[in-house]
N, C-alpha and C. Protein backbone atom coordinates (compact mmCIF):
# COMPACT_ATOMS: atom_id res chain seq x y z
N UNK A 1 197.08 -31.49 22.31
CA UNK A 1 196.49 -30.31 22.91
C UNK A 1 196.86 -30.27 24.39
N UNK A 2 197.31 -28.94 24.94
CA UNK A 2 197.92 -28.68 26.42
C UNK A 2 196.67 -28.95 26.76
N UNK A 3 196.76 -29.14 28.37
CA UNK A 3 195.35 -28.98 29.40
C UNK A 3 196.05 -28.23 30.59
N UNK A 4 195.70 -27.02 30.84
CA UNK A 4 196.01 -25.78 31.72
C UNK A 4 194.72 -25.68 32.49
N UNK A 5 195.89 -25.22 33.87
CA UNK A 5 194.52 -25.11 34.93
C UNK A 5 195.95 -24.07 35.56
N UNK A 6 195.22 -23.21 36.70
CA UNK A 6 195.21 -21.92 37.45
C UNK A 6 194.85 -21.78 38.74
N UNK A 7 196.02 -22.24 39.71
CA UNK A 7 195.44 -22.32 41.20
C UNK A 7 195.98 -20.83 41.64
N UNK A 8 194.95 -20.63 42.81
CA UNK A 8 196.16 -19.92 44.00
C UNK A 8 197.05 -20.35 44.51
N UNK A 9 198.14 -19.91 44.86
CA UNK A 9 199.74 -21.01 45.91
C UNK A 9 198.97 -20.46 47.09
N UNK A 10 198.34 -22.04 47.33
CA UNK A 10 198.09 -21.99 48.68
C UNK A 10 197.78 -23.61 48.91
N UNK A 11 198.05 -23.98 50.27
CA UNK A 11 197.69 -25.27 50.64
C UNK A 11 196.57 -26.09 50.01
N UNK A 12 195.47 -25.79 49.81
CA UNK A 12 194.77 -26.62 49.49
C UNK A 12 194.77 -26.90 47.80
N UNK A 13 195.28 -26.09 47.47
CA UNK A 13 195.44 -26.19 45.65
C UNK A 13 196.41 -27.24 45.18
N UNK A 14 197.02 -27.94 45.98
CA UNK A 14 197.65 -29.14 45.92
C UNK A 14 197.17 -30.24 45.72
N UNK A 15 195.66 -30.18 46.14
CA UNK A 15 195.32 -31.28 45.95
C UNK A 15 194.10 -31.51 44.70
N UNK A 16 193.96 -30.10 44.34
CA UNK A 16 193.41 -29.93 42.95
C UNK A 16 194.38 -30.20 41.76
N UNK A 17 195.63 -29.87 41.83
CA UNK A 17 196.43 -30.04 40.87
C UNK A 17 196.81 -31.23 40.87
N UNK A 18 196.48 -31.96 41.84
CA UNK A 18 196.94 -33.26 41.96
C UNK A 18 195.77 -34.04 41.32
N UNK A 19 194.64 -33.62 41.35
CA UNK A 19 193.45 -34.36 40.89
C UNK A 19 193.57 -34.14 39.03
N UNK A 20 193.66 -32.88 39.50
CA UNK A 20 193.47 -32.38 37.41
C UNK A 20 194.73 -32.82 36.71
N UNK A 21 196.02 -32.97 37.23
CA UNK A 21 196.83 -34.10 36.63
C UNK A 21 196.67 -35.41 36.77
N UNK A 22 195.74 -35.77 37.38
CA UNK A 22 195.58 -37.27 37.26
C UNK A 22 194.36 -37.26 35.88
N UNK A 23 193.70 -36.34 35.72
CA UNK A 23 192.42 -36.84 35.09
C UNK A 23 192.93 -36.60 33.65
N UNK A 24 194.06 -35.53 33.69
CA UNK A 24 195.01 -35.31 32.58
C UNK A 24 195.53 -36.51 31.70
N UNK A 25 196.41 -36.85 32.67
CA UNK A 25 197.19 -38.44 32.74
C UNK A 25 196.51 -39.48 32.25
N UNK A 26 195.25 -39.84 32.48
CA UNK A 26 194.30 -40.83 31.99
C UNK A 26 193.64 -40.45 30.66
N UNK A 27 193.70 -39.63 30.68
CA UNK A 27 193.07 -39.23 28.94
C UNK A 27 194.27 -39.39 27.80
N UNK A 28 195.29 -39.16 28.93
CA UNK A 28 196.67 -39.70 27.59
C UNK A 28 197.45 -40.58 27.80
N UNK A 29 196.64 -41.73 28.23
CA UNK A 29 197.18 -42.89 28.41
C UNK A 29 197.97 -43.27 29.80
N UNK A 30 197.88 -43.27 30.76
CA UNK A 30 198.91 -42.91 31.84
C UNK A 30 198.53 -44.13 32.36
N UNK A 31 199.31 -45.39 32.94
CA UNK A 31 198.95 -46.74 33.22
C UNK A 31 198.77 -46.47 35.07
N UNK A 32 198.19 -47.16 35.75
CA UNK A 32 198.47 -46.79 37.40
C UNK A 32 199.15 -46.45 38.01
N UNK A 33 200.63 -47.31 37.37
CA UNK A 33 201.73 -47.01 38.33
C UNK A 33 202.04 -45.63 37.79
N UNK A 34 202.39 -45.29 36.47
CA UNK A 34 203.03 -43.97 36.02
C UNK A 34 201.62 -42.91 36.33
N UNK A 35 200.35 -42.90 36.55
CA UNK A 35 199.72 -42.28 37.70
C UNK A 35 199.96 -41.69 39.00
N UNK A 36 200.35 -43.25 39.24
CA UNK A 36 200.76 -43.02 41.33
C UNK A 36 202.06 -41.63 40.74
N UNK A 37 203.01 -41.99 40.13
CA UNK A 37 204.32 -41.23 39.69
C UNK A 37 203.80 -39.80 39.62
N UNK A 38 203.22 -39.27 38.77
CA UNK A 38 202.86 -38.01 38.20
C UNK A 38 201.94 -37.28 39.44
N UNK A 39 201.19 -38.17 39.98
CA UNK A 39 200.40 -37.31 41.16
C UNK A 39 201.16 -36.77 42.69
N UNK A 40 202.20 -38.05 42.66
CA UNK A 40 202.95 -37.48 43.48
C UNK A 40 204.45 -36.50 43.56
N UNK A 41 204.79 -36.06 42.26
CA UNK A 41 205.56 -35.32 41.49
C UNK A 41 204.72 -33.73 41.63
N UNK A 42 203.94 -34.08 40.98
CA UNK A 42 202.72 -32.58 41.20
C UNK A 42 202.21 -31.74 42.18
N UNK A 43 202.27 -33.28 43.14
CA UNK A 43 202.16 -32.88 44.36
C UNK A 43 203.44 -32.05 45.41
N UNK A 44 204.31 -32.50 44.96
CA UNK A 44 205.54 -32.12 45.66
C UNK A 44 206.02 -30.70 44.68
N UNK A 45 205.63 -30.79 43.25
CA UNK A 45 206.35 -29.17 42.59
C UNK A 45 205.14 -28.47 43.04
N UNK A 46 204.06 -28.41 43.48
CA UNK A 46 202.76 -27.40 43.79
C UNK A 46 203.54 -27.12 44.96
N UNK A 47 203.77 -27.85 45.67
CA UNK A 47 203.77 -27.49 47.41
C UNK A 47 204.87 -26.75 47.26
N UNK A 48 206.16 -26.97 46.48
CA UNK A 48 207.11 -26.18 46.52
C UNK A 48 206.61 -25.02 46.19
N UNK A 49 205.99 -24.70 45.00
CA UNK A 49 205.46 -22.93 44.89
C UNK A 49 204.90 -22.66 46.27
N UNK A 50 203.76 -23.57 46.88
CA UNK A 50 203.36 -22.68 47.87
C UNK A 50 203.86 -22.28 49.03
N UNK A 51 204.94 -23.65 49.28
CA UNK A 51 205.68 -22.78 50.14
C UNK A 51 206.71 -21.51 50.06
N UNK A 52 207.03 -21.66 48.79
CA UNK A 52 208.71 -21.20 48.52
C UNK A 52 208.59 -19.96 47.62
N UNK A 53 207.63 -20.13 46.67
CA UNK A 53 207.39 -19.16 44.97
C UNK A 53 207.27 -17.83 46.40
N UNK A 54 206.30 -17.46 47.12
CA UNK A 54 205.70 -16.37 47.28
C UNK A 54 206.10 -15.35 48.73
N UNK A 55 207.05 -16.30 49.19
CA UNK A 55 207.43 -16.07 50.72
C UNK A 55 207.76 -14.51 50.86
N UNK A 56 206.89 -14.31 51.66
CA UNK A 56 207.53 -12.62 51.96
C UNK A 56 206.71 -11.62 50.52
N UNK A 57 205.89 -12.30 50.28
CA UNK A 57 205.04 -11.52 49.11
C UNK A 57 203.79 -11.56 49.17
N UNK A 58 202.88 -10.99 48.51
CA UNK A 58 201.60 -11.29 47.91
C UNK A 58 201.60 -13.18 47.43
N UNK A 59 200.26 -13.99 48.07
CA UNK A 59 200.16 -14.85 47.15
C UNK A 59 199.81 -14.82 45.69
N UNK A 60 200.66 -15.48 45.29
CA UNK A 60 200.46 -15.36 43.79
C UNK A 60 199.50 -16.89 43.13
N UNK A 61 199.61 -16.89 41.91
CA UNK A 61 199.17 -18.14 41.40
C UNK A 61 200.42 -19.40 41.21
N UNK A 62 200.01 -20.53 40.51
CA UNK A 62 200.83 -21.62 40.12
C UNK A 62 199.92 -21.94 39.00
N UNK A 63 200.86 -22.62 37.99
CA UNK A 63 200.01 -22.60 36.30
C UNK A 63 200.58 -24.33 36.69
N UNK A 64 199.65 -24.95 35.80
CA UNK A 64 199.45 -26.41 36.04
C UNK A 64 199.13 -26.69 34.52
N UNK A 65 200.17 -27.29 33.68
CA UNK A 65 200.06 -27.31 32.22
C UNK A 65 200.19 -29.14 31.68
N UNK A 66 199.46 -29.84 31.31
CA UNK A 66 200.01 -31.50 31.30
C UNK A 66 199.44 -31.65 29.26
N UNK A 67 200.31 -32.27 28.69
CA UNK A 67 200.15 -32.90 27.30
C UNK A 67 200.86 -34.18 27.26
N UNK A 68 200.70 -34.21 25.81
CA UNK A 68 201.21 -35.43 25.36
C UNK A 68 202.50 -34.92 24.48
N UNK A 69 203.44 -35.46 24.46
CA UNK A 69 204.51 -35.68 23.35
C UNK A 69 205.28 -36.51 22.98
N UNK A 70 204.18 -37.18 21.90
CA UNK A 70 205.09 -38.80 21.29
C UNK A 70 204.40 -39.75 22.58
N UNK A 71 205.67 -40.52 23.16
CA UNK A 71 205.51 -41.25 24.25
C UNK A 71 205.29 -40.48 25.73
N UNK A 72 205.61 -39.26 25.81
CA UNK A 72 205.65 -39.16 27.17
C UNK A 72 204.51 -38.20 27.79
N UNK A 73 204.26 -38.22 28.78
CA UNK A 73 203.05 -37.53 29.25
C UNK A 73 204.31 -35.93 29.86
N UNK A 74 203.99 -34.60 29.43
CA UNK A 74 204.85 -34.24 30.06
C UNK A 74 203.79 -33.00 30.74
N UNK A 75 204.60 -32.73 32.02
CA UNK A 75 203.61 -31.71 32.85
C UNK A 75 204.51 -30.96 33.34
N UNK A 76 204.09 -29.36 33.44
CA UNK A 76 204.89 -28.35 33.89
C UNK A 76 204.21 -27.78 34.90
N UNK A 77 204.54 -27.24 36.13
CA UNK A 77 204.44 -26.48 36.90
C UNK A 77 205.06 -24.85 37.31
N UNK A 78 204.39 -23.85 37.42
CA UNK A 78 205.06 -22.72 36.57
C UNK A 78 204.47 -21.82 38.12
N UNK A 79 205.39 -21.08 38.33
CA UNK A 79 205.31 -19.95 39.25
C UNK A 79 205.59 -18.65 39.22
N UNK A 80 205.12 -17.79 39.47
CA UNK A 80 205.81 -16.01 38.69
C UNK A 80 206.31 -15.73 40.32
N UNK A 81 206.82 -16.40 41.40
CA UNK A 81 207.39 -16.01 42.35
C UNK A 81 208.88 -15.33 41.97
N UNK A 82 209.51 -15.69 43.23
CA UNK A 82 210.88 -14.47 43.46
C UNK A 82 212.26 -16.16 43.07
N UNK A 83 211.88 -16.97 42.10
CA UNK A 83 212.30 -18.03 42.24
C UNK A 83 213.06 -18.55 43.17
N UNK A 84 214.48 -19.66 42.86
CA UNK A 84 214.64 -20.43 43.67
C UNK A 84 215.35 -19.89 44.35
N UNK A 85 215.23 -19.51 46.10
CA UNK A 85 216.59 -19.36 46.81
C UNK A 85 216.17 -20.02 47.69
N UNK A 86 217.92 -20.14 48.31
CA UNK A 86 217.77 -20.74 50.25
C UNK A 86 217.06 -20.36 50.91
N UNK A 87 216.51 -20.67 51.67
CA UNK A 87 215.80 -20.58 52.87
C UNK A 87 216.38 -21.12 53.86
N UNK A 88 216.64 -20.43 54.75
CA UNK A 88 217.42 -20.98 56.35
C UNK A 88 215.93 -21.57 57.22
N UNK A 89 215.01 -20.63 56.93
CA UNK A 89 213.65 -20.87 57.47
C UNK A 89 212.78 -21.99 56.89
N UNK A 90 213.14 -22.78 55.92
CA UNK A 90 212.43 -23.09 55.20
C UNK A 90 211.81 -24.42 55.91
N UNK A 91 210.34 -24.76 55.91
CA UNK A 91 209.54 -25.81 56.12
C UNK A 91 209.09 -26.93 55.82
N UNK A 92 210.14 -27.02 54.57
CA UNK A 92 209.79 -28.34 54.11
C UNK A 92 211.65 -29.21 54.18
N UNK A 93 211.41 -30.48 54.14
CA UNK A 93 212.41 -31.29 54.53
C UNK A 93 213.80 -31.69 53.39
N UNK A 94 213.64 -30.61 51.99
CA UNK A 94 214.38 -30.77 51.30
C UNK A 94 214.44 -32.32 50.32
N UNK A 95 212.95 -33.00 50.01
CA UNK A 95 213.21 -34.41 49.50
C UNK A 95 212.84 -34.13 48.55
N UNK A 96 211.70 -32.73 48.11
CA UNK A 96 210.50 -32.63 46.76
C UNK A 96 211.59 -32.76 45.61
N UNK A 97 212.65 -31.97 45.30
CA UNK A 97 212.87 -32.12 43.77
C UNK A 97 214.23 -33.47 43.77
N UNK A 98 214.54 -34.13 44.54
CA UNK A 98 215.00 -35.33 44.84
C UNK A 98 213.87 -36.46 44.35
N UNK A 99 213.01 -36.53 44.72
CA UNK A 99 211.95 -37.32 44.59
C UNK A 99 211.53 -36.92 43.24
N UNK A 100 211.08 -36.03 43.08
CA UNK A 100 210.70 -35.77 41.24
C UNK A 100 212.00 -36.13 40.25
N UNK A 101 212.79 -35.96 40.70
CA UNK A 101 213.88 -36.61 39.43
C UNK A 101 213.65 -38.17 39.95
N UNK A 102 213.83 -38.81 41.08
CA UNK A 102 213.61 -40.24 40.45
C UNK A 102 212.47 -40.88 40.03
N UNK A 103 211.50 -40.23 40.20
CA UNK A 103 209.96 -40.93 39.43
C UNK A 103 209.83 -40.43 38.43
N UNK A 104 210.47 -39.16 37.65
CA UNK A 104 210.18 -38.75 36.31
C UNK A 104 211.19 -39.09 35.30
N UNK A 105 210.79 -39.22 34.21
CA UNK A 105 211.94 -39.56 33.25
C UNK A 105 213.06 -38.74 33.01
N UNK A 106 212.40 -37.64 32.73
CA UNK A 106 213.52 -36.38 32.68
C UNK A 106 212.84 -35.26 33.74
N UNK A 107 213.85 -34.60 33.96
CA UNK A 107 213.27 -33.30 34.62
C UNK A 107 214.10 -32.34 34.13
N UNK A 108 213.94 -31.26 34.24
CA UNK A 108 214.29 -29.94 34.03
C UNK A 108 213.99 -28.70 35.30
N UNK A 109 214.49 -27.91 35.77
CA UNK A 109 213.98 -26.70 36.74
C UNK A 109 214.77 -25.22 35.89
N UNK A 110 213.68 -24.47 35.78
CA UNK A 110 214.25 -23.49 34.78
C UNK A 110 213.45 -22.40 35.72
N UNK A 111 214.16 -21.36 36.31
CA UNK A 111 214.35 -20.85 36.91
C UNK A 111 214.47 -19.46 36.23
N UNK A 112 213.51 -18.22 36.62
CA UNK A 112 213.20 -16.95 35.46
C UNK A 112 214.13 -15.90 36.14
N UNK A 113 214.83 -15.69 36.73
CA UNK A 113 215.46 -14.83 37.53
C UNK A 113 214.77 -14.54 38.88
N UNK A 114 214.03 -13.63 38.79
CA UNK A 114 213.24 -12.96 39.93
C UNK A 114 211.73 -13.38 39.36
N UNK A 115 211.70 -13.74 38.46
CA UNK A 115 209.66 -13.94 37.57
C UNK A 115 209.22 -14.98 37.74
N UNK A 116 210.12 -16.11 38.73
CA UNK A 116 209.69 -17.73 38.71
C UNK A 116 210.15 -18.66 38.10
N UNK A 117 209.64 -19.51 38.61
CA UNK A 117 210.24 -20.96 38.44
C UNK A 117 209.38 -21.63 37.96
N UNK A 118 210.16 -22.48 36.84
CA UNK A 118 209.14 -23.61 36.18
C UNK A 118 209.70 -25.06 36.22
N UNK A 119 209.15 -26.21 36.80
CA UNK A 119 209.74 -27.64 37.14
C UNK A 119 208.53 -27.88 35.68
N UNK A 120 209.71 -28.69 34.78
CA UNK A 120 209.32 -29.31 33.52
C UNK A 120 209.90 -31.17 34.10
N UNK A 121 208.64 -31.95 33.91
CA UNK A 121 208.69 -33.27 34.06
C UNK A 121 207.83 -33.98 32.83
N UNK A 122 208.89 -35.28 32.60
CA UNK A 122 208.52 -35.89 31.41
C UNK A 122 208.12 -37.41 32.14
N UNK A 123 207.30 -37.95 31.88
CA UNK A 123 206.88 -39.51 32.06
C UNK A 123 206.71 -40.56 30.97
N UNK A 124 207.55 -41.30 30.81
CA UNK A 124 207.76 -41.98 29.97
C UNK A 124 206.61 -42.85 29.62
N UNK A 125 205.81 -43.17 28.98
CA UNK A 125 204.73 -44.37 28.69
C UNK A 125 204.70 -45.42 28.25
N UNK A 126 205.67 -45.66 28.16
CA UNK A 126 206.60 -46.72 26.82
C UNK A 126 207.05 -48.19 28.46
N UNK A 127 207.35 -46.99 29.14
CA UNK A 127 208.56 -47.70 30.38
C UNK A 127 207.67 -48.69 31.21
N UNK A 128 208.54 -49.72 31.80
CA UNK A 128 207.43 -50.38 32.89
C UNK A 128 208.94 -50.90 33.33
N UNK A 129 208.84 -51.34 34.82
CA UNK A 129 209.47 -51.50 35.65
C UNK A 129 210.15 -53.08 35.52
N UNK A 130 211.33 -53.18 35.81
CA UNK A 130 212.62 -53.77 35.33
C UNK A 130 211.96 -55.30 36.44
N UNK A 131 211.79 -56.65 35.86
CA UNK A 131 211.35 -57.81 35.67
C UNK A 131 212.11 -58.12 37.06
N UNK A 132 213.01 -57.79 37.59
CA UNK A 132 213.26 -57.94 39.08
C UNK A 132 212.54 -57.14 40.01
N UNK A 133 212.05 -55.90 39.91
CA UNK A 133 211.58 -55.14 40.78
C UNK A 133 209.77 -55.54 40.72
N UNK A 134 209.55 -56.00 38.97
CA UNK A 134 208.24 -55.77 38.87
C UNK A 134 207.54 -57.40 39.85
N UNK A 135 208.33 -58.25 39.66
CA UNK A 135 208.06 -59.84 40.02
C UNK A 135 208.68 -59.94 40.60
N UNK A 136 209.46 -59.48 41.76
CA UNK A 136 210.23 -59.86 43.19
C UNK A 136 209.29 -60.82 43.90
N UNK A 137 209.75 -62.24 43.80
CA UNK A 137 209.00 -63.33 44.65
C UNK A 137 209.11 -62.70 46.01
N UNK A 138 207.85 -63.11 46.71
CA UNK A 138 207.67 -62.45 48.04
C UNK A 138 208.53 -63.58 49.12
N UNK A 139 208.89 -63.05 50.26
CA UNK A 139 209.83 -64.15 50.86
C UNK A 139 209.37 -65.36 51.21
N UNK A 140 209.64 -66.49 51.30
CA UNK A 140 208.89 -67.61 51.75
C UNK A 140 208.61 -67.58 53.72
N UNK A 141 207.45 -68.00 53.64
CA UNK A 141 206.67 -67.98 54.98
C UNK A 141 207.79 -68.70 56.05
N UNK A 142 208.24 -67.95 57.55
CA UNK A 142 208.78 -68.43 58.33
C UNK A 142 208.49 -70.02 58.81
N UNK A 143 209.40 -70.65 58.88
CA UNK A 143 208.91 -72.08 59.12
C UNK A 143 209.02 -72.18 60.66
């Protein structure tokens, strides 16, 4: 079963969508670390609608959709803005959908013409972090 929620694109709805995908995430299994992952993924595709979906328009909404399928927790973020273009003006530093492809398993950005943009992210549940990264002995104390 989806779990859908309905912000305004506006600053502070970032941090609701960030909450209601976490509480999402834990009901379908989501371990801490692939938590920390998904909240800060959510966080970065919200902020992109609010900065980017509505510029030069009416604020609009952002749709906030998270399930289960099989192994992966997957969550969409959905905008009926003027989708993706350049911005010469733009205010954010260009890292958000850089950063969501490497913490998500898969990603997708599907892009409606002029009706919005939807960032589709999959989180793997299955995955845990590679026995060098997870147990990196810490350095030994300066002598």
């Amino acid at each position: 079963m989806a779990m859908r929620w309905r912000f305004p694109a506006v600053p502070g709805s970032v941090a609701l969508a960030r909450r209601a995908a976490r509480e999402a995430a834990v009901d379908l299994g989501a371990d801490d670390r692939l938590l920390h992952s998904i909240q800060l993924c959510v966080s970065e595709a919200v902020s992109n609608a609010v900065l980017h979906a509505y510029h030069g328009r009416p604020v609009g909404d952002v749709e906030l959709e998270v399930h289960r399928s099989d192994t992966y927790v997957c969550v969409y973020v959905r905008d009926s803005g003027h989708g993706m273009r350049p911005r010469l003006d733009s205010p954010g530093a260009g890292f958000g959908l850089p950063l969501i492809s490497q913490l998500a398993s898969e990603v997708a950005v599907r892009v409606n013409g002029g009706s919005g943009t939807e960032i589709v992210m999959r989180f793997d549940l299955t995955s845990r972090p590679s026995a060098d990264v997870a147990e990196r002995p810490s350095d030994p104390a300066p002598a």
